[in-house]
PDB file of N, CA and C in Angstrom:
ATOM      1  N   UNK A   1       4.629  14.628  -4.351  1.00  0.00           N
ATOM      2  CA  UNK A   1       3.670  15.104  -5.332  1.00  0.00           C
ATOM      3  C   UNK A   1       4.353  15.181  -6.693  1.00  0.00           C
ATOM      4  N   UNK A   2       3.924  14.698  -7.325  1.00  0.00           N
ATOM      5  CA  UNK A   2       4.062  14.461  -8.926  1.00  0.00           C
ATOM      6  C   UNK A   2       3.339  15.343  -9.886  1.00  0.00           C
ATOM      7  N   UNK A   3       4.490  15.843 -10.656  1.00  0.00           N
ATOM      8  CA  UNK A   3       3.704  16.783 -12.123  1.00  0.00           C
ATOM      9  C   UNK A   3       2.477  15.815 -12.861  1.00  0.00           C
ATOM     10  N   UNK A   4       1.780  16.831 -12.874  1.00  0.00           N
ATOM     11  CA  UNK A   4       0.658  15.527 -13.532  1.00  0.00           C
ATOM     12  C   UNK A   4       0.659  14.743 -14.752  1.00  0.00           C
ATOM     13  N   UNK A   5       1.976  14.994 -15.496  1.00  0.00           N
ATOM     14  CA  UNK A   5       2.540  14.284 -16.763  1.00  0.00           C
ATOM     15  C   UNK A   5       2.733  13.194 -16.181  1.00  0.00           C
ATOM     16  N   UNK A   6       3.185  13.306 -15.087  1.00  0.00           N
ATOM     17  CA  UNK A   6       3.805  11.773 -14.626  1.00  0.00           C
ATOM     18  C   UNK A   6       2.806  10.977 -13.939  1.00  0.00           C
ATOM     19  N   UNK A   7       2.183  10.744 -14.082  1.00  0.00           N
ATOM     20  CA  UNK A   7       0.680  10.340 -13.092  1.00  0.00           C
ATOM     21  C   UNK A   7       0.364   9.022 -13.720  1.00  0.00           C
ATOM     22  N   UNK A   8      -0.140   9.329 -15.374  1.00  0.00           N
ATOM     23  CA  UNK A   8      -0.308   7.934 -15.633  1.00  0.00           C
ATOM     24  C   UNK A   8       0.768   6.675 -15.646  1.00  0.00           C
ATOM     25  N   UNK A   9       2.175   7.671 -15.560  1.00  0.00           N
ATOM     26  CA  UNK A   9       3.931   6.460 -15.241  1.00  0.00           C
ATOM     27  C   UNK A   9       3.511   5.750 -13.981  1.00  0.00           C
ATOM     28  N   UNK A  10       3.193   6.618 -12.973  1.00  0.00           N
ATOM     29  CA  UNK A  10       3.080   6.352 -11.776  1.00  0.00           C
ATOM     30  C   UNK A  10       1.807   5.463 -11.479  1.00  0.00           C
ATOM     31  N   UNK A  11       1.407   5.434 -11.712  1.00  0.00           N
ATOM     32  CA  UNK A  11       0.118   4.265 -12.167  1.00  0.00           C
ATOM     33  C   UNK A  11       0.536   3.286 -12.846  1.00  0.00           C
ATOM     34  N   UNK A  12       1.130   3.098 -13.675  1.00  0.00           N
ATOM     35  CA  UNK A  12       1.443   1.791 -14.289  1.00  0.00           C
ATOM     36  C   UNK A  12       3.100   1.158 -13.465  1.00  0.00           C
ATOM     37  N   UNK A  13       3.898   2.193 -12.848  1.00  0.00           N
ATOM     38  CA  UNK A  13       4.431   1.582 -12.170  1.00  0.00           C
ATOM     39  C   UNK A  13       4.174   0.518 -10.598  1.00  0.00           C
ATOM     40  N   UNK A  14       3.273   1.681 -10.097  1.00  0.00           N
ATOM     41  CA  UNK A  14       1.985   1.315  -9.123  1.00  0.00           C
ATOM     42  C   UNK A  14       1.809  -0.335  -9.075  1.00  0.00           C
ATOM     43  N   UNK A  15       1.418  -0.216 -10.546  1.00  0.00           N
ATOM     44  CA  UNK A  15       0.250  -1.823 -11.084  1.00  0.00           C
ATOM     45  C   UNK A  15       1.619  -3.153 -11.132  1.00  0.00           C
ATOM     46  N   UNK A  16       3.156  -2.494 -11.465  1.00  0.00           N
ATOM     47  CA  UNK A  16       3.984  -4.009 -10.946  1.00  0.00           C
ATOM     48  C   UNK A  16       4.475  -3.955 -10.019  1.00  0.00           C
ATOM     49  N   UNK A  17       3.934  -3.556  -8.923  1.00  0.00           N
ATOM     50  CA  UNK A  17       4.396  -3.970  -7.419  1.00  0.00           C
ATOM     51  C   UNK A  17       3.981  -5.055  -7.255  1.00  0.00           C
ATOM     52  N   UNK A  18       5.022  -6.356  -6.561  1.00  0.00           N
ATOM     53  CA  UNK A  18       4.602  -7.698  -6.676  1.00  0.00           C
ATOM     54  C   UNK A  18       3.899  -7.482  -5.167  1.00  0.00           C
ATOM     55  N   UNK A  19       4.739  -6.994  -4.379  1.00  0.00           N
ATOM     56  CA  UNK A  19       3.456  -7.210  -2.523  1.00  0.00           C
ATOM     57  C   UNK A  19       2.161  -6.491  -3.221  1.00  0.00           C
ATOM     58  N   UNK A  20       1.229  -7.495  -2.510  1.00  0.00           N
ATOM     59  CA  UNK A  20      -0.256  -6.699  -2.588  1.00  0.00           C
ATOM     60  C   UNK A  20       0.213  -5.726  -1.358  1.00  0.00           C
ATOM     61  N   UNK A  21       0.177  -6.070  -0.555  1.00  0.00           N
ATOM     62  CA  UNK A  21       0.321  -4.910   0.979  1.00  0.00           C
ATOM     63  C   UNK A  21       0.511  -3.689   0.076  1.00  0.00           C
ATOM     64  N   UNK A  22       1.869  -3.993  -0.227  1.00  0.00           N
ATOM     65  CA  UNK A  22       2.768  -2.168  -0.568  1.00  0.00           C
ATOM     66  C   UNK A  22       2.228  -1.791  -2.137  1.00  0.00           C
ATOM     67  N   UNK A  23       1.676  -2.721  -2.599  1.00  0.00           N
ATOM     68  CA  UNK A  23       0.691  -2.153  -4.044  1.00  0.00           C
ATOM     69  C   UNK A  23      -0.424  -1.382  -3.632  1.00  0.00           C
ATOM     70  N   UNK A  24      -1.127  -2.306  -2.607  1.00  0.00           N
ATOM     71  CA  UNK A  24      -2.571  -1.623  -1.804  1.00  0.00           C
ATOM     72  C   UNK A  24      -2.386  -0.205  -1.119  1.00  0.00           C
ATOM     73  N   UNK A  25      -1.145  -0.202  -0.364  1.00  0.00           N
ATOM     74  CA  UNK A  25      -0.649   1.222   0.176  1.00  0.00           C
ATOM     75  C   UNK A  25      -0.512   2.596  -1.274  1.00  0.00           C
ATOM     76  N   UNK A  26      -0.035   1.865  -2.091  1.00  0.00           N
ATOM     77  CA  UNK A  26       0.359   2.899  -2.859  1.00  0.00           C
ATOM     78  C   UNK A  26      -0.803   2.846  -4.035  1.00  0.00           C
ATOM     79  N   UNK A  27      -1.497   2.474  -4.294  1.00  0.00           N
ATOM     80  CA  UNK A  27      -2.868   2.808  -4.808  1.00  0.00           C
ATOM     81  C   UNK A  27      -4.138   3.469  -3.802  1.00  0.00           C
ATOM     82  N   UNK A  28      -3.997   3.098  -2.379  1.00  0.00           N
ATOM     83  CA  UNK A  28      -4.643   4.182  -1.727  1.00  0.00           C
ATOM     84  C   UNK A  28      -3.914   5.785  -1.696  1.00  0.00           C
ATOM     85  N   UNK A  29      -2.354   5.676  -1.478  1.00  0.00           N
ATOM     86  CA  UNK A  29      -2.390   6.840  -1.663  1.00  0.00           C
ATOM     87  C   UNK A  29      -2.188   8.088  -3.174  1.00  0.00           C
ATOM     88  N   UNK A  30      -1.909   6.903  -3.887  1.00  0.00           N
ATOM     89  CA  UNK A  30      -2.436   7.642  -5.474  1.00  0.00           C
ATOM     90  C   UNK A  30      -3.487   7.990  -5.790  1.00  0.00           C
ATOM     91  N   UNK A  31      -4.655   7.899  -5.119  1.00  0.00           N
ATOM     92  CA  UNK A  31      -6.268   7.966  -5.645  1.00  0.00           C
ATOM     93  C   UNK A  31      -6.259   9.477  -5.551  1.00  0.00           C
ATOM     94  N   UNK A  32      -5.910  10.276  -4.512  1.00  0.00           N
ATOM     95  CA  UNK A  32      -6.379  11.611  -4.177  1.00  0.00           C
ATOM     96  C   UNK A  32      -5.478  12.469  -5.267  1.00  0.00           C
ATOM     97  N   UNK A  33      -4.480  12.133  -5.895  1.00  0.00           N
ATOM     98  CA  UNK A  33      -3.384  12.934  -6.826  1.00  0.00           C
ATOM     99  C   UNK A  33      -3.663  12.551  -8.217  1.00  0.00           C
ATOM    100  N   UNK A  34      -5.135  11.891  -8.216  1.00  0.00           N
ATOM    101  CA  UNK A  34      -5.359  11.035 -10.057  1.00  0.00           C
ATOM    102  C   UNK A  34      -6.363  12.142 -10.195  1.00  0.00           C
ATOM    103  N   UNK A  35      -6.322  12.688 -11.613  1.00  0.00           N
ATOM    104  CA  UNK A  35      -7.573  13.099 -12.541  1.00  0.00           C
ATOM    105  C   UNK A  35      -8.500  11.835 -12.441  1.00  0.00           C
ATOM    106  N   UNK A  36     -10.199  12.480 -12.913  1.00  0.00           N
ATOM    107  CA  UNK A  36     -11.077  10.984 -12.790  1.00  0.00           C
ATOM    108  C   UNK A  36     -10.610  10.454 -14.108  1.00  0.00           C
ATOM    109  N   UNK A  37      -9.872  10.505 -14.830  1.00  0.00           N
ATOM    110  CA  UNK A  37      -9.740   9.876 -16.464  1.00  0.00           C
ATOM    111  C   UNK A  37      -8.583   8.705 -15.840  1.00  0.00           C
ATOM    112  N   UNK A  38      -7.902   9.128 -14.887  1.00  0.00           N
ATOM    113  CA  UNK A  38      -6.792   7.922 -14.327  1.00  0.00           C
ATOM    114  C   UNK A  38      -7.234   7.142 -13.220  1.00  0.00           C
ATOM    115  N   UNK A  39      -8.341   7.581 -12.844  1.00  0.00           N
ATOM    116  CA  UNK A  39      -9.184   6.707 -11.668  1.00  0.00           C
ATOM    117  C   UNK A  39      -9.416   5.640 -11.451  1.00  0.00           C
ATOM    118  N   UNK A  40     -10.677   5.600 -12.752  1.00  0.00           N
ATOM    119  CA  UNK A  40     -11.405   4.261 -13.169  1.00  0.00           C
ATOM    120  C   UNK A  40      -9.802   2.941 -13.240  1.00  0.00           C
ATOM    121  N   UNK A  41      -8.806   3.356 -13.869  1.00  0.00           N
ATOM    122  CA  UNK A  41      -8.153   2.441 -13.981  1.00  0.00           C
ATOM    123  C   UNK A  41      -7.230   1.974 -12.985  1.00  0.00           C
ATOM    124  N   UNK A  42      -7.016   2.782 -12.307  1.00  0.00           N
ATOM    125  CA  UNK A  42      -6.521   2.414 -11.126  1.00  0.00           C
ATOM    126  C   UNK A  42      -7.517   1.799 -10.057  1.00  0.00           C
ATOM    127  N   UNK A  43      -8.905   1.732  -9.774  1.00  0.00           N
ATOM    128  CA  UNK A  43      -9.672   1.115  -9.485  1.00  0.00           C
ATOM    129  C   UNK A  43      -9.489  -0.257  -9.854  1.00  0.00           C
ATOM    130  N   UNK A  44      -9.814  -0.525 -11.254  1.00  0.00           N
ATOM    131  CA  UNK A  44      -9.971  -1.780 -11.712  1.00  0.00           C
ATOM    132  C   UNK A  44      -8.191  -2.573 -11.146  1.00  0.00           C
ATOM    133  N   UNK A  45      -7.083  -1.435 -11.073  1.00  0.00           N
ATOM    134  CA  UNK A  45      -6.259  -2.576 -10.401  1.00  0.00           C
ATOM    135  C   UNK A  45      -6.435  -2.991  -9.158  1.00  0.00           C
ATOM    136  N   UNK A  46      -7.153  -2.587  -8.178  1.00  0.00           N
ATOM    137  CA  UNK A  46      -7.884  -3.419  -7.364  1.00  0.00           C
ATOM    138  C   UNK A  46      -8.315  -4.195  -7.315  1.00  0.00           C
ATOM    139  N   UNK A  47      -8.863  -5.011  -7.982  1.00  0.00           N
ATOM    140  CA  UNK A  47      -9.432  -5.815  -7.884  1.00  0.00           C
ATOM    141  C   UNK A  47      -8.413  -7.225  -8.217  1.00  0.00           C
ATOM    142  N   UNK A  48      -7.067  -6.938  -8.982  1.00  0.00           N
ATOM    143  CA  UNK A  48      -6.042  -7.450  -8.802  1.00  0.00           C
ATOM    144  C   UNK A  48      -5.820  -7.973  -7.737  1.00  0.00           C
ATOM    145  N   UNK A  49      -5.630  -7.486  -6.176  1.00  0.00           N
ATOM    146  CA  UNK A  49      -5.148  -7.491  -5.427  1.00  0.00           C
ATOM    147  C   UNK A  49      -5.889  -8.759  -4.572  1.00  0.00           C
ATOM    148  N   UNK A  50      -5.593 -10.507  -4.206  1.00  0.00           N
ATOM    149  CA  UNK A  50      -6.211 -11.453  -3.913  1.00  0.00           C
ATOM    150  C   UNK A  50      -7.019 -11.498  -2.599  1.00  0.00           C
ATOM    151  N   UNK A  51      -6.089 -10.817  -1.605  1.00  0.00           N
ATOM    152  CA  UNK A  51      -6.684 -10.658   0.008  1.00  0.00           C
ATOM    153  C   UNK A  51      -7.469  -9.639   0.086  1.00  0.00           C
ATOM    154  N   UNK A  52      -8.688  -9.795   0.374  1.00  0.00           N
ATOM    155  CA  UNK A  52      -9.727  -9.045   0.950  1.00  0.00           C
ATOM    156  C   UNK A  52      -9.192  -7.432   1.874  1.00  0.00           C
ATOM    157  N   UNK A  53      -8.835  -7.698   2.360  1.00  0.00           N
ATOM    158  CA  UNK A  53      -7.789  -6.775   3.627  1.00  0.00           C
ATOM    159  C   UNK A  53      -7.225  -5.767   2.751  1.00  0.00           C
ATOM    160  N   UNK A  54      -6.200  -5.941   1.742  1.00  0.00           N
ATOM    161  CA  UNK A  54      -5.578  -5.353   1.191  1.00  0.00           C
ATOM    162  C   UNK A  54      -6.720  -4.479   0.092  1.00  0.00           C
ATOM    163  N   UNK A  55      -7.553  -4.914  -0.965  1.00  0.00           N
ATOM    164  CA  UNK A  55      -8.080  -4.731  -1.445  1.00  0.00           C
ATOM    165  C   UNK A  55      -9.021  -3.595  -0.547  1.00  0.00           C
ATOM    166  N   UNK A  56      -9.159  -3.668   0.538  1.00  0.00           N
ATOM    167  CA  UNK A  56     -10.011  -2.816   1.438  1.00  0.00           C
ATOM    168  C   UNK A  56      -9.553  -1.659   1.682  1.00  0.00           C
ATOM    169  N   UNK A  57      -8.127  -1.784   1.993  1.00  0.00           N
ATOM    170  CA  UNK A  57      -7.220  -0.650   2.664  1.00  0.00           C
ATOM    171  C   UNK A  57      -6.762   0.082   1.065  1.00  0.00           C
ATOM    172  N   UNK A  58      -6.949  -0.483   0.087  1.00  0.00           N
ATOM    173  CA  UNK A  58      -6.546   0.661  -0.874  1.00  0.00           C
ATOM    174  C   UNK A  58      -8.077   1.240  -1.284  1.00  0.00           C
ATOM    175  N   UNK A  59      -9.669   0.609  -1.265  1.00  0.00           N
ATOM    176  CA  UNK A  59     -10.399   1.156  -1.617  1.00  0.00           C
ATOM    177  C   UNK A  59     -10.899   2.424  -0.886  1.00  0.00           C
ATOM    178  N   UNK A  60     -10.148   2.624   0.489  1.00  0.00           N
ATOM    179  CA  UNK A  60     -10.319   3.572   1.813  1.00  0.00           C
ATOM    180  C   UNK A  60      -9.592   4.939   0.740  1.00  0.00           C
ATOM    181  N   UNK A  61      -8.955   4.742  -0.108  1.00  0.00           N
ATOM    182  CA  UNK A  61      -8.426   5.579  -0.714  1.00  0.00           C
ATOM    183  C   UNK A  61      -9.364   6.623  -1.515  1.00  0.00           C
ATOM    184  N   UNK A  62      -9.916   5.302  -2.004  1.00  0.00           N
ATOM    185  CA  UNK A  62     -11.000   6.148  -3.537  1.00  0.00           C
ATOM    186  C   UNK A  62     -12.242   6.201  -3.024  1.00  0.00           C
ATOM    187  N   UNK A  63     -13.218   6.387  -1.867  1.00  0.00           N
ATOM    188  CA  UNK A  63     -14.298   6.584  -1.132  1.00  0.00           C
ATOM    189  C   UNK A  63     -14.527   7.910  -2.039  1.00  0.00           C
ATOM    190  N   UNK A  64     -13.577   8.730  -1.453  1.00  0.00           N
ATOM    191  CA  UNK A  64     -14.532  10.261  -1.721  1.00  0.00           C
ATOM    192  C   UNK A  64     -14.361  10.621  -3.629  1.00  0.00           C
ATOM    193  N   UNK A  65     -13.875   9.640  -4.072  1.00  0.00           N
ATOM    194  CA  UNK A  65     -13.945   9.759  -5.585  1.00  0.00           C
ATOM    195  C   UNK A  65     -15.374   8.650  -6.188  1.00  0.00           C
ATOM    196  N   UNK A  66     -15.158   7.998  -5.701  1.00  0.00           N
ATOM    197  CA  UNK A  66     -16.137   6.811  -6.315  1.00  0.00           C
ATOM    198  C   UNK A  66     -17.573   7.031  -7.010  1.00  0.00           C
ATOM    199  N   UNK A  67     -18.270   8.285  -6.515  1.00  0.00           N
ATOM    200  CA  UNK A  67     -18.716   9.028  -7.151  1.00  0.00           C
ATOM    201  C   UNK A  67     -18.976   9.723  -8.478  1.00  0.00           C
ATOM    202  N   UNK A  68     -17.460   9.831  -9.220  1.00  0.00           N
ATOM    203  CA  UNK A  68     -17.085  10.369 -10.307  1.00  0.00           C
ATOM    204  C   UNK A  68     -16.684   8.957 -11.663  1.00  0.00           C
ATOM    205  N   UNK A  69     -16.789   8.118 -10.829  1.00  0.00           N
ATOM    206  CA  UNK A  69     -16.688   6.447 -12.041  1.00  0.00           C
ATOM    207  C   UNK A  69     -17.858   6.598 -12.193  1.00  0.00           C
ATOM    208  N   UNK A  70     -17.474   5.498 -13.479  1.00  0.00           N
ATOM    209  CA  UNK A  70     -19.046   5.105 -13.731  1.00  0.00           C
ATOM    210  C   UNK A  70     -18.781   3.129 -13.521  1.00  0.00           C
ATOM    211  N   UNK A  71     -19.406   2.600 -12.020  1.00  0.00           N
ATOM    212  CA  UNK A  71     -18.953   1.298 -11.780  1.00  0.00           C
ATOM    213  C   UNK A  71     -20.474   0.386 -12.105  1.00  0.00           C
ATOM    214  N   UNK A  72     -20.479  -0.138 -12.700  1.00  0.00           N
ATOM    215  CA  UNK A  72     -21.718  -1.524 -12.623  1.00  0.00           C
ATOM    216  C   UNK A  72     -21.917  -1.805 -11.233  1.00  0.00           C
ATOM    217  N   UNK A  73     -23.058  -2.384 -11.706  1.00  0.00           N
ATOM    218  CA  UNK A  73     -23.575  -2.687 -10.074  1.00  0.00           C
ATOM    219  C   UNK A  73     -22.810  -3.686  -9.261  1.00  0.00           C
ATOM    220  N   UNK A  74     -22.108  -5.102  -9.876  1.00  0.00           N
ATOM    221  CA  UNK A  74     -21.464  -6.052  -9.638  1.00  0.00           C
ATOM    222  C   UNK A  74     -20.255  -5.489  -9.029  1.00  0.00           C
ATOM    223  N   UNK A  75     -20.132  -4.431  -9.413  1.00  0.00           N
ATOM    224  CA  UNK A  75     -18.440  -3.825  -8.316  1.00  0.00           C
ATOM    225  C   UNK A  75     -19.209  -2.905  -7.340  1.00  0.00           C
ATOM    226  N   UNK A  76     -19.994  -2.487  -7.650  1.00  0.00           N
ATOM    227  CA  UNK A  76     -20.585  -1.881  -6.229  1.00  0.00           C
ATOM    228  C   UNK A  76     -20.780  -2.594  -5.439  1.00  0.00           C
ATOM    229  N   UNK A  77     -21.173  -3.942  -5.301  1.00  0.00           N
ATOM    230  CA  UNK A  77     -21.648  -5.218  -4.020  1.00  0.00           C
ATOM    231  C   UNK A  77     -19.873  -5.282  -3.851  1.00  0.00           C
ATOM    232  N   UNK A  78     -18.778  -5.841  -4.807  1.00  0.00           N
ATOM    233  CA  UNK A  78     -17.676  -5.999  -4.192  1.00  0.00           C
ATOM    234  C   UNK A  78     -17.215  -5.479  -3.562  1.00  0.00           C
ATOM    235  N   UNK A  79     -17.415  -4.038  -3.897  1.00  0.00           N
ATOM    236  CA  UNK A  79     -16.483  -2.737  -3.132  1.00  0.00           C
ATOM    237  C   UNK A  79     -17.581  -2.609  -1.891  1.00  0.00           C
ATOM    238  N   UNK A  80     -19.019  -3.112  -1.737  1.00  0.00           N
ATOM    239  CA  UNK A  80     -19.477  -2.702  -0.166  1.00  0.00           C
ATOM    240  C   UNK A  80     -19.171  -3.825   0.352  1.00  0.00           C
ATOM    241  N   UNK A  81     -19.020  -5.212  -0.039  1.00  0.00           N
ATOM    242  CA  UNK A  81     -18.321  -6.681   0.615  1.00  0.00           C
ATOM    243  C   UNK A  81     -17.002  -6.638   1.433  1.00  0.00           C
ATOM    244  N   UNK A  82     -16.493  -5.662  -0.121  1.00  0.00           N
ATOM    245  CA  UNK A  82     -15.164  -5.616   0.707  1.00  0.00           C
ATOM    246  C   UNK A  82     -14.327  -4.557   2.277  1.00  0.00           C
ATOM    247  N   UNK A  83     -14.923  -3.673   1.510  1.00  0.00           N
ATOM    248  CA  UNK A  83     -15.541  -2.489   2.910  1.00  0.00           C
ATOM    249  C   UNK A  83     -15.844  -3.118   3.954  1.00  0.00           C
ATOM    250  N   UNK A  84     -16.632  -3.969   4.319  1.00  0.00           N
ATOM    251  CA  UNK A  84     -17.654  -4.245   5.347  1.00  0.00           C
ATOM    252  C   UNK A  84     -16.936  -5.576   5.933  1.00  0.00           C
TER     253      UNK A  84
END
């Protein structure tokens, strides 16, 4: 657990992990320790991530936040595509 000064470091360090796998791991488990102001952007690095699979297993993260974005409809079909 991280002081929350360090949150947005940890997010942009997050975003140059070259494995999607261990990027996807560690953006699912950053979602629950982000303010919603660091959310949205860590979301959108999802979509970074090329394999379906991976992209899935980090959005398992931000479920019970997803709520608190504000996403267009076009990422709502991705994020239930990719889910499903």
């Amino acid at each position: 657990h991280l002081p929350a000064e360090l949150l947005p470091e940890a997010l942009s360090v997050t975003r140059e992990i070259k494995d999607e796998s261990s990027r996807a791991n560690a953006l699912r488990g950053l979602a629950q320790h982000l303010p919603t102001e660091l959310l949205q952007g860590a979301l959108e690095s999802i979509w970074s991530l090329n394999e379906n699979y991976f992209r899935s297993n980090a959005l398992q993260g931000f479920l019970p936040y997803l709520e608190k974005l504000s996403i267009p409809f076009s990422k709502w079909r991705k994020i239930l595509d990719d889910l499903a």
